[in-house]
PDB file of N, CA and C in Angstrom:
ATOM      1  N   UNK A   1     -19.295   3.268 -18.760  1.00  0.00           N
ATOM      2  CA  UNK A   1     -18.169   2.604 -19.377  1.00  0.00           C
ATOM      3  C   UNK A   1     -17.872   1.314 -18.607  1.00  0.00           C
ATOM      4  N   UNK A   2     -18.127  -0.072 -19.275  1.00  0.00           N
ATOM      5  CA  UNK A   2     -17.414  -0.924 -18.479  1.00  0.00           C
ATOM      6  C   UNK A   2     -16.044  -1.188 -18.047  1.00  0.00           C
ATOM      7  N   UNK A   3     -15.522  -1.388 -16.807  1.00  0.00           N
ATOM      8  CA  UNK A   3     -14.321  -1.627 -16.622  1.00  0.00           C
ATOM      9  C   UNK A   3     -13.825  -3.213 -16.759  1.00  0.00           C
ATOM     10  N   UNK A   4     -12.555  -2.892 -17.044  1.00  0.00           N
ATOM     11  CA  UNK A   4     -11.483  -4.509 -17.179  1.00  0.00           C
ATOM     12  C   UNK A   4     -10.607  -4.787 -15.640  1.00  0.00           C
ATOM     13  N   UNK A   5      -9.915  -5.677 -15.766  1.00  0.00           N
ATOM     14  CA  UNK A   5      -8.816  -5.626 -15.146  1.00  0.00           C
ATOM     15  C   UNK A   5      -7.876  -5.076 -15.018  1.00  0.00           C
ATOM     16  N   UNK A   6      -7.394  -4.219 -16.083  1.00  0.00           N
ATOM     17  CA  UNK A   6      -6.292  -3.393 -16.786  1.00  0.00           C
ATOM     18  C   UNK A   6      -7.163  -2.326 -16.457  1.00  0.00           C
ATOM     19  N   UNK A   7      -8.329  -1.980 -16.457  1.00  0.00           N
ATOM     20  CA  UNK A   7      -9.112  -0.476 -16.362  1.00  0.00           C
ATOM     21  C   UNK A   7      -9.998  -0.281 -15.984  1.00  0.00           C
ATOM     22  N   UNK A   8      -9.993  -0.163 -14.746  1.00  0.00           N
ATOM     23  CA  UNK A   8     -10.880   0.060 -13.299  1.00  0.00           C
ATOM     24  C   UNK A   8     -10.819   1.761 -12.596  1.00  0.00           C
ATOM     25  N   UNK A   9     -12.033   1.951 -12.373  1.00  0.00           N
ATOM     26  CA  UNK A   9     -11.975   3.258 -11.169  1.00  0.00           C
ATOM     27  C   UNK A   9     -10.466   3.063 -10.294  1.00  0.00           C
ATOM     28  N   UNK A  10     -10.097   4.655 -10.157  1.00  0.00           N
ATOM     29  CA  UNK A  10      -8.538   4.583  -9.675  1.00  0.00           C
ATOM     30  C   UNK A  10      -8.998   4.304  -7.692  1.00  0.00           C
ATOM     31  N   UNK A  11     -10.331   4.328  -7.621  1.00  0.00           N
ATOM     32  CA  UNK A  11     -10.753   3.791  -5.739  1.00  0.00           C
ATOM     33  C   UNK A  11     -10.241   2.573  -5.606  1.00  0.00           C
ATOM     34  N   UNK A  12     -10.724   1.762  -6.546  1.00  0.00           N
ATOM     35  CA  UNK A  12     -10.119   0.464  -6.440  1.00  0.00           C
ATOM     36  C   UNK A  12      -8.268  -0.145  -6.368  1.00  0.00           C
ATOM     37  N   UNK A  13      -7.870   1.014  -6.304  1.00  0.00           N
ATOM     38  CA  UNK A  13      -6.353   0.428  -7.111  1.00  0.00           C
ATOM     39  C   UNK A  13      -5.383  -0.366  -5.958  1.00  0.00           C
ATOM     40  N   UNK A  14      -5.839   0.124  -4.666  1.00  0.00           N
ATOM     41  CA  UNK A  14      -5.633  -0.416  -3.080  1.00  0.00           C
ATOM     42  C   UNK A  14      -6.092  -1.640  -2.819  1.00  0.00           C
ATOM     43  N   UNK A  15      -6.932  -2.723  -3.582  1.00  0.00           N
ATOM     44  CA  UNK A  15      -7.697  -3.514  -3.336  1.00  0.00           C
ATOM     45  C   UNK A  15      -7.021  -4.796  -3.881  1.00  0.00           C
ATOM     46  N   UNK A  16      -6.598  -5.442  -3.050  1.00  0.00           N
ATOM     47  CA  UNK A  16      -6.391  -7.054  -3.562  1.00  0.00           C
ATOM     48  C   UNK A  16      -7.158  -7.842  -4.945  1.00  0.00           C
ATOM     49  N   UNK A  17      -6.467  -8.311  -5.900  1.00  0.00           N
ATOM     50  CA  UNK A  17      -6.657  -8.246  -7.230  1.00  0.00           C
ATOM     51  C   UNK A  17      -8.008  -8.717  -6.839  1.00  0.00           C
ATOM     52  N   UNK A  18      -8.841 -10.488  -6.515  1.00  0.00           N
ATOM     53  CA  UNK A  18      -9.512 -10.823  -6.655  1.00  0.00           C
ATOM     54  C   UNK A  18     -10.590 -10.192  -5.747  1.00  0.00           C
ATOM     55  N   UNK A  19     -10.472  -9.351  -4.713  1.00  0.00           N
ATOM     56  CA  UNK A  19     -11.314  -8.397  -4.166  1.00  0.00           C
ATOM     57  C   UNK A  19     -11.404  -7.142  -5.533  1.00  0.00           C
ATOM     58  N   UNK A  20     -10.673  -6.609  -6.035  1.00  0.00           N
ATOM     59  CA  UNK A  20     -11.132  -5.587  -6.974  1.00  0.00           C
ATOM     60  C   UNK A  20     -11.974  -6.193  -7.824  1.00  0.00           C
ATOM     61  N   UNK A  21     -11.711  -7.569  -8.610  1.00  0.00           N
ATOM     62  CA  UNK A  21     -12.384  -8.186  -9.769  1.00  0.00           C
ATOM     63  C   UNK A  21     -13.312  -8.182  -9.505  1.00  0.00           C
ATOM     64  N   UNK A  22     -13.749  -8.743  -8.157  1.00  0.00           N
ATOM     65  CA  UNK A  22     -15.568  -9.050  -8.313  1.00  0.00           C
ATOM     66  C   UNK A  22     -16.113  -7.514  -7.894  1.00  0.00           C
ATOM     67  N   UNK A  23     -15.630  -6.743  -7.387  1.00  0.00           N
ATOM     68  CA  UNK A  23     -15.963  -5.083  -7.561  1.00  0.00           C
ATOM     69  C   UNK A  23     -16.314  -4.731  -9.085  1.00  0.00           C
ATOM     70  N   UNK A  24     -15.817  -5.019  -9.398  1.00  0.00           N
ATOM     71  CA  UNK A  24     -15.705  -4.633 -11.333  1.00  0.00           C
ATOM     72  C   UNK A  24     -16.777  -5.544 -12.555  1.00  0.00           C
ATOM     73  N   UNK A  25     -16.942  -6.674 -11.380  1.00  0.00           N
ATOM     74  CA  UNK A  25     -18.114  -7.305 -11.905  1.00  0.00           C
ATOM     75  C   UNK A  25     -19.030  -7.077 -11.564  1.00  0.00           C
ATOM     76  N   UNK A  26     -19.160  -6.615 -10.416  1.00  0.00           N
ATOM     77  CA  UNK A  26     -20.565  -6.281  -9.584  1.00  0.00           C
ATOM     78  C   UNK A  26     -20.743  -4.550 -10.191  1.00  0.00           C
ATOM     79  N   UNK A  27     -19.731  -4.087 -10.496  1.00  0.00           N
ATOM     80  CA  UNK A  27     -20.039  -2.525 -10.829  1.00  0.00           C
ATOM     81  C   UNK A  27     -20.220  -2.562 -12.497  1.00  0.00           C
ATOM     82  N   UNK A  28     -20.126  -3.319 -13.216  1.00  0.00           N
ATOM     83  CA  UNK A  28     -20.613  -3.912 -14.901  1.00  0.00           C
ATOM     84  C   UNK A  28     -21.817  -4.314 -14.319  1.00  0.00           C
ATOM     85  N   UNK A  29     -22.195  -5.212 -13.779  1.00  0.00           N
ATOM     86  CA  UNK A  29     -23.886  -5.984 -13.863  1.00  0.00           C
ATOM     87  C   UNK A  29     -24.663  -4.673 -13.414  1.00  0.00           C
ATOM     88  N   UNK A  30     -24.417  -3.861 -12.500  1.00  0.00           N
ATOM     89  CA  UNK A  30     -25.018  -2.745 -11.980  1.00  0.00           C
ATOM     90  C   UNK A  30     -25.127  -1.755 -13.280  1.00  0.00           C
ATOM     91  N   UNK A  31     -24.300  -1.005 -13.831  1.00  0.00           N
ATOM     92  CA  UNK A  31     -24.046  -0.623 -15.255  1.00  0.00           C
ATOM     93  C   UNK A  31     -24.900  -0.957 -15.970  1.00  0.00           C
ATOM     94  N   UNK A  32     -25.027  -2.449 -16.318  1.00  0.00           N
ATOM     95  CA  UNK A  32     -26.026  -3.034 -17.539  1.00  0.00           C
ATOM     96  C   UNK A  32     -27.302  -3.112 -16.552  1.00  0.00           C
ATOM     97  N   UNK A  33     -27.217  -2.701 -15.520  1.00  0.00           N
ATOM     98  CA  UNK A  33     -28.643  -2.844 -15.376  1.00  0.00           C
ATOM     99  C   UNK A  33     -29.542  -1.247 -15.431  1.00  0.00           C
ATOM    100  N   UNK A  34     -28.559  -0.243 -15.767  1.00  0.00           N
ATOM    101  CA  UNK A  34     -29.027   1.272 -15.966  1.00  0.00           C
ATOM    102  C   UNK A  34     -28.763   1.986 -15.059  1.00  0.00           C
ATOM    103  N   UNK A  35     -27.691   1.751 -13.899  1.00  0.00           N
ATOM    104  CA  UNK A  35     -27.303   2.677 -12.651  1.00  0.00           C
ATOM    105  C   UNK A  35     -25.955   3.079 -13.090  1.00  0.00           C
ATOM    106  N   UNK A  36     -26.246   4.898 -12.713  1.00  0.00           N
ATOM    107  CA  UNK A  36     -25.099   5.338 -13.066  1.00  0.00           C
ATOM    108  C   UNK A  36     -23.795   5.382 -12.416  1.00  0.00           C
ATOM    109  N   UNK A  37     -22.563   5.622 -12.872  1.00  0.00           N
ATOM    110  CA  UNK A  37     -21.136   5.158 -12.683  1.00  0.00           C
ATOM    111  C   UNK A  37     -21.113   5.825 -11.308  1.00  0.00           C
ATOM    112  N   UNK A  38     -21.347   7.207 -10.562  1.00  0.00           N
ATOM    113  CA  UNK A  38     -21.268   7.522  -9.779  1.00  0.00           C
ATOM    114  C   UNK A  38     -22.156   7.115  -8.116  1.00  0.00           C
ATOM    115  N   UNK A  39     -22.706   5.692  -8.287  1.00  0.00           N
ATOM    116  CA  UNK A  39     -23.572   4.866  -7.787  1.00  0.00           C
ATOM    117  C   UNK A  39     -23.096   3.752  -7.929  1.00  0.00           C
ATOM    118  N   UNK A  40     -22.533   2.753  -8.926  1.00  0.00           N
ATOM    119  CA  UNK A  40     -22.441   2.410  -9.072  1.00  0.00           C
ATOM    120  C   UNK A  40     -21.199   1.696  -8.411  1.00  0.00           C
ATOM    121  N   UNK A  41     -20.392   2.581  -8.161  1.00  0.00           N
ATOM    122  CA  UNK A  41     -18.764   2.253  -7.752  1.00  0.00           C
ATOM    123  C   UNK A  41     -18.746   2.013  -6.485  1.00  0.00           C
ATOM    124  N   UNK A  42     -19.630   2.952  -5.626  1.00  0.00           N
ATOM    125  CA  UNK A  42     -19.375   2.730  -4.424  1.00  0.00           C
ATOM    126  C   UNK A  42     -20.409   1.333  -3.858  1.00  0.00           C
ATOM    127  N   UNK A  43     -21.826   0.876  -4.490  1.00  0.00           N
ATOM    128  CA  UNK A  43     -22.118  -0.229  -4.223  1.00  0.00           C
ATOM    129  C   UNK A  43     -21.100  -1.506  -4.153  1.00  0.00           C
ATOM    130  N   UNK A  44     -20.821  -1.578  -5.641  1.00  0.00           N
ATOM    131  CA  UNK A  44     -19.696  -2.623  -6.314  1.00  0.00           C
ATOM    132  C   UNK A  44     -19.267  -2.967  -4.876  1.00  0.00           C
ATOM    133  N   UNK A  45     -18.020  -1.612  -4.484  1.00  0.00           N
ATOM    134  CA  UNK A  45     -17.043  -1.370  -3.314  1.00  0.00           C
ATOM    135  C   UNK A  45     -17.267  -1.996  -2.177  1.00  0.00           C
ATOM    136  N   UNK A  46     -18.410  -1.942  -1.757  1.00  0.00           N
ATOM    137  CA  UNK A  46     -19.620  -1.999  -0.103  1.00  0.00           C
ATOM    138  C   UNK A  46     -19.306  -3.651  -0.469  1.00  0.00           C
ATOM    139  N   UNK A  47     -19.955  -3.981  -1.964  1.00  0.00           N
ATOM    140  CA  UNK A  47     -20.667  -5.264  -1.934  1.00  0.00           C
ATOM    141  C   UNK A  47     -19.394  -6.454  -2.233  1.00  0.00           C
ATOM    142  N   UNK A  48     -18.397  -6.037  -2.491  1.00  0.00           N
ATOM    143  CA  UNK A  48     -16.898  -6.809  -2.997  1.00  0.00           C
ATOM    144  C   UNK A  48     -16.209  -7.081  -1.676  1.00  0.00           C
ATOM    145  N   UNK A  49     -16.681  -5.836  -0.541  1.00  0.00           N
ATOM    146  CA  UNK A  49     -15.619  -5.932   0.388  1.00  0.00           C
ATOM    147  C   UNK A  49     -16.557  -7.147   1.603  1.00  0.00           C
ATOM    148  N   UNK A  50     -17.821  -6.959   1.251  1.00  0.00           N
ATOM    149  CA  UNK A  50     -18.451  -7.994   2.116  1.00  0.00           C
ATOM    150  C   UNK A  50     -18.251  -9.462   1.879  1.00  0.00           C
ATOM    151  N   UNK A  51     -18.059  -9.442   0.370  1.00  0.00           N
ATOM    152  CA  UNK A  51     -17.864 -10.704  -0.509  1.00  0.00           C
ATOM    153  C   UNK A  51     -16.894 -11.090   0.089  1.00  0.00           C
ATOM    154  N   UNK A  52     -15.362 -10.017   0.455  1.00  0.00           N
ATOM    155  CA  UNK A  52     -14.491 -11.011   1.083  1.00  0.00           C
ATOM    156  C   UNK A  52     -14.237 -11.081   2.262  1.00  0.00           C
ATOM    157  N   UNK A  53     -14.777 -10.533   2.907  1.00  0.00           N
ATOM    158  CA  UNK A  53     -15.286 -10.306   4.500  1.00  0.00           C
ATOM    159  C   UNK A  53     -15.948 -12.165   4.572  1.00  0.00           C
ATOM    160  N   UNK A  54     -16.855 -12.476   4.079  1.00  0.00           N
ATOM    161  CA  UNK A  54     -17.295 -13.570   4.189  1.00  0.00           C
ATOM    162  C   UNK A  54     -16.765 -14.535   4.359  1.00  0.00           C
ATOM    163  N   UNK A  55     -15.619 -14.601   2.989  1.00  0.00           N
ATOM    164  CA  UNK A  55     -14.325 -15.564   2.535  1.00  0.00           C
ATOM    165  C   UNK A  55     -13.052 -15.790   3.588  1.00  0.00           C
ATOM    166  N   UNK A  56     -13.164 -14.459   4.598  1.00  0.00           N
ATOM    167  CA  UNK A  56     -11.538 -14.364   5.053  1.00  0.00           C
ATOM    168  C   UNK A  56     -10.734 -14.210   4.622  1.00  0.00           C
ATOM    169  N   UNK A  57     -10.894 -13.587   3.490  1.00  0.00           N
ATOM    170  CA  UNK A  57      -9.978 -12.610   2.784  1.00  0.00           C
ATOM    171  C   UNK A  57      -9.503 -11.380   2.883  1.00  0.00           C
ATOM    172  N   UNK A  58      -8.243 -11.276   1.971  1.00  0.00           N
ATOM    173  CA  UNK A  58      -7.364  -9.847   2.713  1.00  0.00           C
ATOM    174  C   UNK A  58      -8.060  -9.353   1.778  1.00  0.00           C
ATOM    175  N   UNK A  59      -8.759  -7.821   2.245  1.00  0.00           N
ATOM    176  CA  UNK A  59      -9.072  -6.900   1.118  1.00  0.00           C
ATOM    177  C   UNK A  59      -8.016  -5.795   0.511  1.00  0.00           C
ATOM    178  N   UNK A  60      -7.562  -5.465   1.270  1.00  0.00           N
ATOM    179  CA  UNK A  60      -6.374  -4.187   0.560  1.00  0.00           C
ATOM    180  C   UNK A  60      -4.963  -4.510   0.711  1.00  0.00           C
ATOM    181  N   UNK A  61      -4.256  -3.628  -0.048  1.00  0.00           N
ATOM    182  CA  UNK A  61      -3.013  -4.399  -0.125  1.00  0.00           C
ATOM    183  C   UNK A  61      -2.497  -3.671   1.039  1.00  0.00           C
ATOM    184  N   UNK A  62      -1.461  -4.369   1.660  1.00  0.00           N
ATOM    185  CA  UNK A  62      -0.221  -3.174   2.396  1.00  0.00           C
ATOM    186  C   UNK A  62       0.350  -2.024   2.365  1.00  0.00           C
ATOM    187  N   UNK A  63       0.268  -1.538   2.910  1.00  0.00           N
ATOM    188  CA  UNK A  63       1.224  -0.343   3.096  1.00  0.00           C
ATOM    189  C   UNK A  63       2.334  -0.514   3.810  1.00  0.00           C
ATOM    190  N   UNK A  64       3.382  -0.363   2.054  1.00  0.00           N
ATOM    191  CA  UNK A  64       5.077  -0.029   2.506  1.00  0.00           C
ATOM    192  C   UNK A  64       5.333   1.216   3.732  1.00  0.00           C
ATOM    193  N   UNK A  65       5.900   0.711   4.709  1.00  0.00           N
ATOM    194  CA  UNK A  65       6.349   1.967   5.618  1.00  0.00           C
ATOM    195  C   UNK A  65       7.639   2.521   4.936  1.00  0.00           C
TER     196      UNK A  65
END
């Protein structure tokens, strides 16, 4: 099933919007390429968080105390 913005794996829901998006793009191109959802999510995950590892970007959101 491809995911949206509005409807993503609930792993992602901790993840800074534009850190989740390219998760969700990278876990669609993976998808259309014939790898299944349970493979699929956690690459995306690995490969989104390096994406913003690179950038200096915040990956997850805060936690309210």
């Amino acid at each position: 099933m491809p995911w949206t913005r509005a409807n993503y794996p609930v792993s992602l829901k901790n993840f800074m919007a534009p850190v989740r998006n390219k998760a969700i793009e990278i876990a669609n191109a993976l998808l259309n390429e014939g790898m299944p959802e349970e493979r699929a999510i956690p690459i995306a995950t690995a490969r989104a968080e390096e994406w913003a590892t690179n950038r200096n970007m915040k990956i997850r959101k805060t936690k309210a105390a």
